[in-house]
N, C-alpha and C. Protein backbone atom coordinates (compact mmCIF):
# COMPACT_ATOMS: atom_id res chain seq x y z
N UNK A 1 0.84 -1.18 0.00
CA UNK A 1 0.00 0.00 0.00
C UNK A 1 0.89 1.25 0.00
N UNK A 2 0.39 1.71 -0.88
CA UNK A 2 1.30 3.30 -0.80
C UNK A 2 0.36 4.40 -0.58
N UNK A 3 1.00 5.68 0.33
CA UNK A 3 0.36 6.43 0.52
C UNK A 3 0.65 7.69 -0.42
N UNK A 4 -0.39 8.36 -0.57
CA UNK A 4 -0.30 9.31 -1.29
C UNK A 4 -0.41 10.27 -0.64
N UNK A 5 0.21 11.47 -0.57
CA UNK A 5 0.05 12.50 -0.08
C UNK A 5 -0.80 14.06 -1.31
N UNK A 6 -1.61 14.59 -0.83
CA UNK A 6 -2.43 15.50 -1.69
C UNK A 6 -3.17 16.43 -1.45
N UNK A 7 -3.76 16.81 -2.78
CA UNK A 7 -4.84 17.42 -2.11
C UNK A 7 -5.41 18.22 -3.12
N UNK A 8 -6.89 18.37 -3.16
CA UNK A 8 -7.71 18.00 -4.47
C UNK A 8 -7.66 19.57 -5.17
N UNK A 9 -7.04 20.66 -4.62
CA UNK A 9 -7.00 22.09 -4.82
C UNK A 9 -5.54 22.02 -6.02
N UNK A 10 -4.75 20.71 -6.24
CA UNK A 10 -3.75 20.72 -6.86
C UNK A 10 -3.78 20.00 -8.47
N UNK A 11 -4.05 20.52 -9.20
CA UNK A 11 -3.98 20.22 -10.33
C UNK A 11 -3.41 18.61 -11.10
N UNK A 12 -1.77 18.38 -10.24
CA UNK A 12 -0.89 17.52 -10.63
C UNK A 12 -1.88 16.39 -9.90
N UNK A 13 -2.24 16.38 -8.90
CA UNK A 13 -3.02 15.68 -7.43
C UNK A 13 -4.28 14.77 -8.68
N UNK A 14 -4.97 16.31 -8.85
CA UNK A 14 -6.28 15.56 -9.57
C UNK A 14 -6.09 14.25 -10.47
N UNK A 15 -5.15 15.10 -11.49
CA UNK A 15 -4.43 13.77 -12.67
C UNK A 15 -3.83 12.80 -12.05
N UNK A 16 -3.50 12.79 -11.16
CA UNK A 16 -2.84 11.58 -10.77
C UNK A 16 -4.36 10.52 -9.92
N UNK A 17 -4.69 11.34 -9.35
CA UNK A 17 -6.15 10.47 -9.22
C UNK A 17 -7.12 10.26 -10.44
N UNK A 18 -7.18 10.50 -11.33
CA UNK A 18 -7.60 9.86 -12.66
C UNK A 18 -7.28 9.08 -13.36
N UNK A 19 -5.81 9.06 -13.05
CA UNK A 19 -4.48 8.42 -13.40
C UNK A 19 -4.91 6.74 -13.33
N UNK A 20 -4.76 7.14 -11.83
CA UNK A 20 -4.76 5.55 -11.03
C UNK A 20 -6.15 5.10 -11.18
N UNK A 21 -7.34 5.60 -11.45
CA UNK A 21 -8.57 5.32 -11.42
C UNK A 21 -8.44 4.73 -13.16
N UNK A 22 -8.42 4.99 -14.06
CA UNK A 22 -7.96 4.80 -15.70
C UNK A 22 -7.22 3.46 -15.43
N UNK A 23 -6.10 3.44 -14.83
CA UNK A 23 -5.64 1.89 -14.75
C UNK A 23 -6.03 1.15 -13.60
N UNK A 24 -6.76 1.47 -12.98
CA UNK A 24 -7.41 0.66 -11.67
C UNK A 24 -6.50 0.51 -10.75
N UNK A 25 -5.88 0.90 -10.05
CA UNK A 25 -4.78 1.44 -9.44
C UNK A 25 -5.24 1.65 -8.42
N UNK A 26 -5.70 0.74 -7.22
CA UNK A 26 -6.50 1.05 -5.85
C UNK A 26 -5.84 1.13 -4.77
N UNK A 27 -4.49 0.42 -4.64
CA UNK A 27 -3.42 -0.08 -3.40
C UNK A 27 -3.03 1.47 -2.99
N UNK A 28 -3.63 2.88 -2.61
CA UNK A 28 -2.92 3.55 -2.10
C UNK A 28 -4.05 4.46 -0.92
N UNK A 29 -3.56 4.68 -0.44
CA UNK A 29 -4.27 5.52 1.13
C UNK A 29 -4.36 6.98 0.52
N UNK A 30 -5.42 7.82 0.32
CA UNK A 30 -4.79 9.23 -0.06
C UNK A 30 -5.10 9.98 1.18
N UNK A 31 -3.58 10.63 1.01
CA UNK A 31 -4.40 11.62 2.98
C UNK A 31 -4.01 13.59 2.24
N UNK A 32 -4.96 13.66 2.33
CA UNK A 32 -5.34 14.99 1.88
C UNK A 32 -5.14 15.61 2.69
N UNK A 33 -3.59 16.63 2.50
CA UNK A 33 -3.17 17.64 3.48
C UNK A 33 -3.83 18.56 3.74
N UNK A 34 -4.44 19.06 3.06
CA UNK A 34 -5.64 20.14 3.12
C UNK A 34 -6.77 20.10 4.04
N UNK A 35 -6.84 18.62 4.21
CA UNK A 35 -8.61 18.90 5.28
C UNK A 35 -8.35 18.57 6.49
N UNK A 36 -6.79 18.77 6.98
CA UNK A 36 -6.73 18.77 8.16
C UNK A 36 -5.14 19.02 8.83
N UNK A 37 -4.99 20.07 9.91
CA UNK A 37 -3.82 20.35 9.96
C UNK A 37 -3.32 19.15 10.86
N UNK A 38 -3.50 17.93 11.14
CA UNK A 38 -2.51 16.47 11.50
C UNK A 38 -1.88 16.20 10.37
N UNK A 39 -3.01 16.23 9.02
CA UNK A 39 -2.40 15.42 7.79
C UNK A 39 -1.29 16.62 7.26
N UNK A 40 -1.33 17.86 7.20
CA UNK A 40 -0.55 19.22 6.50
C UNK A 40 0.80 18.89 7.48
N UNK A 41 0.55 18.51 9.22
CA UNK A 41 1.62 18.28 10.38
C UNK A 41 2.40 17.03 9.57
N UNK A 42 1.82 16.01 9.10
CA UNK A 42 2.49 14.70 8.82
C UNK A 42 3.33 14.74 7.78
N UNK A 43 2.51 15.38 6.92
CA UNK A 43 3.45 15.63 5.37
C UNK A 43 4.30 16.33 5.73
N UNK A 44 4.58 18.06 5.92
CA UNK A 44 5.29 18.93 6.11
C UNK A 44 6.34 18.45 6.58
N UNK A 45 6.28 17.31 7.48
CA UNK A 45 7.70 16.53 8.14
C UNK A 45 8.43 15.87 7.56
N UNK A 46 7.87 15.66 6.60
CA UNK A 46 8.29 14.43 5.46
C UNK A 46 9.47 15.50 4.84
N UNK A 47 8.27 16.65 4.03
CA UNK A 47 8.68 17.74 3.07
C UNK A 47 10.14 18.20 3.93
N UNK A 48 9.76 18.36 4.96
CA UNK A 48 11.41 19.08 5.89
C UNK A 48 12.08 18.53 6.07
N UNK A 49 11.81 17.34 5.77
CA UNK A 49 13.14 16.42 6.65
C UNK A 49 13.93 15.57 5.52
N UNK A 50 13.13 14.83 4.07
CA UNK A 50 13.46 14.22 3.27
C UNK A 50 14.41 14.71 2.47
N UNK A 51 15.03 14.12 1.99
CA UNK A 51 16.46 13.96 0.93
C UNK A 51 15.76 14.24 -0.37
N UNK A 52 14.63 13.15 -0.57
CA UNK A 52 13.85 12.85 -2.21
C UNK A 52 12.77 13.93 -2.14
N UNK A 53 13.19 14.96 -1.11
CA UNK A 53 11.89 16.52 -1.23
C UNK A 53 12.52 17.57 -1.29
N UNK A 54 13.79 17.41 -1.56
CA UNK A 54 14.84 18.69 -0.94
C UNK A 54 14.97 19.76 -2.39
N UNK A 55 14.60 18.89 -3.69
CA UNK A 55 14.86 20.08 -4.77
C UNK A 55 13.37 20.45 -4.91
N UNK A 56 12.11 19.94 -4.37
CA UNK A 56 10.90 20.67 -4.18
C UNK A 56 11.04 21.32 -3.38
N UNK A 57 11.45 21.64 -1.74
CA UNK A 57 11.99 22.88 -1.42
C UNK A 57 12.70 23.87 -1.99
N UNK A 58 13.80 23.76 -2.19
CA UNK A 58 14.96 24.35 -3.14
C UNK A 58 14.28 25.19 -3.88
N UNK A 59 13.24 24.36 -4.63
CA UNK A 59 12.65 25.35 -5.83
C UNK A 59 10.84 25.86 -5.40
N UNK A 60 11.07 25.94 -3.94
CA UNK A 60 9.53 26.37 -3.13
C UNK A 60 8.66 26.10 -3.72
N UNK A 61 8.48 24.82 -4.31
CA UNK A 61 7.51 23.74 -4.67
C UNK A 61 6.69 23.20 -2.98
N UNK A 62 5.48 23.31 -3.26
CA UNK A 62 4.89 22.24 -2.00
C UNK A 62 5.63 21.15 -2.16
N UNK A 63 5.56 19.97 -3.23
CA UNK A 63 6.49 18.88 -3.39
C UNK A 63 5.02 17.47 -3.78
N UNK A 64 3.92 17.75 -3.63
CA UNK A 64 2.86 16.75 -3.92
C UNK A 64 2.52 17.05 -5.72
N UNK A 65 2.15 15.84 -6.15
CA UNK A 65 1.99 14.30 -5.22
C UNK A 65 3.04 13.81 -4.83
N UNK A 66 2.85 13.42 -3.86
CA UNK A 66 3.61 12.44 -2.78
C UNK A 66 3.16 11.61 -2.78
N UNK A 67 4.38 10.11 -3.06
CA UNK A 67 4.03 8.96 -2.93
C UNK A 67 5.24 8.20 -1.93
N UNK A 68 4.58 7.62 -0.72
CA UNK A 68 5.42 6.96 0.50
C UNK A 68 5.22 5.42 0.46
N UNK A 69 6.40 4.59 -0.06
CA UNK A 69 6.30 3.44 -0.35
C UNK A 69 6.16 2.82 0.85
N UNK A 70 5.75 1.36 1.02
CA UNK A 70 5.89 0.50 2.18
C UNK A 70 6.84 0.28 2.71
N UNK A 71 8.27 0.80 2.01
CA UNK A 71 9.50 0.90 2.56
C UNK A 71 10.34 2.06 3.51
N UNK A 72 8.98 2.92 2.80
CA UNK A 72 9.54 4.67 3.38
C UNK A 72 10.52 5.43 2.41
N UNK A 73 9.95 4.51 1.65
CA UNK A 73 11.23 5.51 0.57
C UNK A 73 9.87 6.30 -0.17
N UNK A 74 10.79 7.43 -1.18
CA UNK A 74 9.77 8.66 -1.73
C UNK A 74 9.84 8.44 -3.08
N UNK A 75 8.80 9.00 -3.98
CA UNK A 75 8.86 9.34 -4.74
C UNK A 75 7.86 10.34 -5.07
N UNK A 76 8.37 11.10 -6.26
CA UNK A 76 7.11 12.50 -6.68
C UNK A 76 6.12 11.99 -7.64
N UNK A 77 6.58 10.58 -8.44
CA UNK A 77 6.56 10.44 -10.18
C UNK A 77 5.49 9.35 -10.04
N UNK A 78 4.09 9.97 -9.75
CA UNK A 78 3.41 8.88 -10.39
C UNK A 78 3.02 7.28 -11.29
N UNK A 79 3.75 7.91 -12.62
CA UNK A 79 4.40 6.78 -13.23
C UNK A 79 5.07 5.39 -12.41
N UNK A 80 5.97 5.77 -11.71
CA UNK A 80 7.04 4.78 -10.48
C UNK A 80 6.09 4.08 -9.87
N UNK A 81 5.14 4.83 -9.17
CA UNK A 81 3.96 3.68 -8.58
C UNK A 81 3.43 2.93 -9.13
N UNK A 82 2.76 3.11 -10.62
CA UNK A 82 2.44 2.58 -11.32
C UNK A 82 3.16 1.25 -11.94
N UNK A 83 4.59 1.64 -12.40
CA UNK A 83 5.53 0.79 -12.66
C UNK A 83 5.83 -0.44 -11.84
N UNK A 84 5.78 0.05 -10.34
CA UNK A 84 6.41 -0.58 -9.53
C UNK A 84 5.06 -1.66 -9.25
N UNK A 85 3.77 -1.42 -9.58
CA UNK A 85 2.81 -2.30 -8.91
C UNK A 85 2.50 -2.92 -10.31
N UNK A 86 3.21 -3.10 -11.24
CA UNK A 86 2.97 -3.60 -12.62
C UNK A 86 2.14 -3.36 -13.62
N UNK A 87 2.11 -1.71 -13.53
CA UNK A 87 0.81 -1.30 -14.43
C UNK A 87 1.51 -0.28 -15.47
N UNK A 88 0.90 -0.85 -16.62
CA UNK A 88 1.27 0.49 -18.01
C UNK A 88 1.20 1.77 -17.48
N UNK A 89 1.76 2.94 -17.29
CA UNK A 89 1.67 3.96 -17.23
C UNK A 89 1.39 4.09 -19.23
């Protein structure tokens, strides 16, 4: 299960939830930073603290979508999730 980090005010966010809905793509948790400041607290820690978020800071990017593998590792790239759970991007 991967979590997604989001939030539906974000353009990249939306497509990527159409994304995964188009290839049936269900294995992920989405926690929408927006409807609540625990979930904005949870991410933001990620965003401050991560290595694989540091040139979305750099370049004062929020940094979503966010995708947090079962390993804890990051990625930004949609596609990768996709790839990684064996689906055509």
């Amino acid at each position: 299960m991967v979590k997604f980090y989001g939030s539906p005010i974000c353009s990249g966010c939306r497509e990527t939830q159409e994304l995964f809905a188009q290839k049936g793509f269900t294995d992920f948790q989405f926690v929408e930073i927006t409807a609540s400041t625990d979930n904005l607290r949870e991410f933001l820690k990620l965003r401050d603290t991560r290595e694989e978020l540091r040139q979305a800071r750099e370049e004062g990017r929020i940094g979503i979508p966010c995708f947090v593998r079962e390993d804890g590792s990051i990625t930004l790239e949609p596609d990768d999730v996709l790839k990684e759970a064996g689906i055509d991007s």
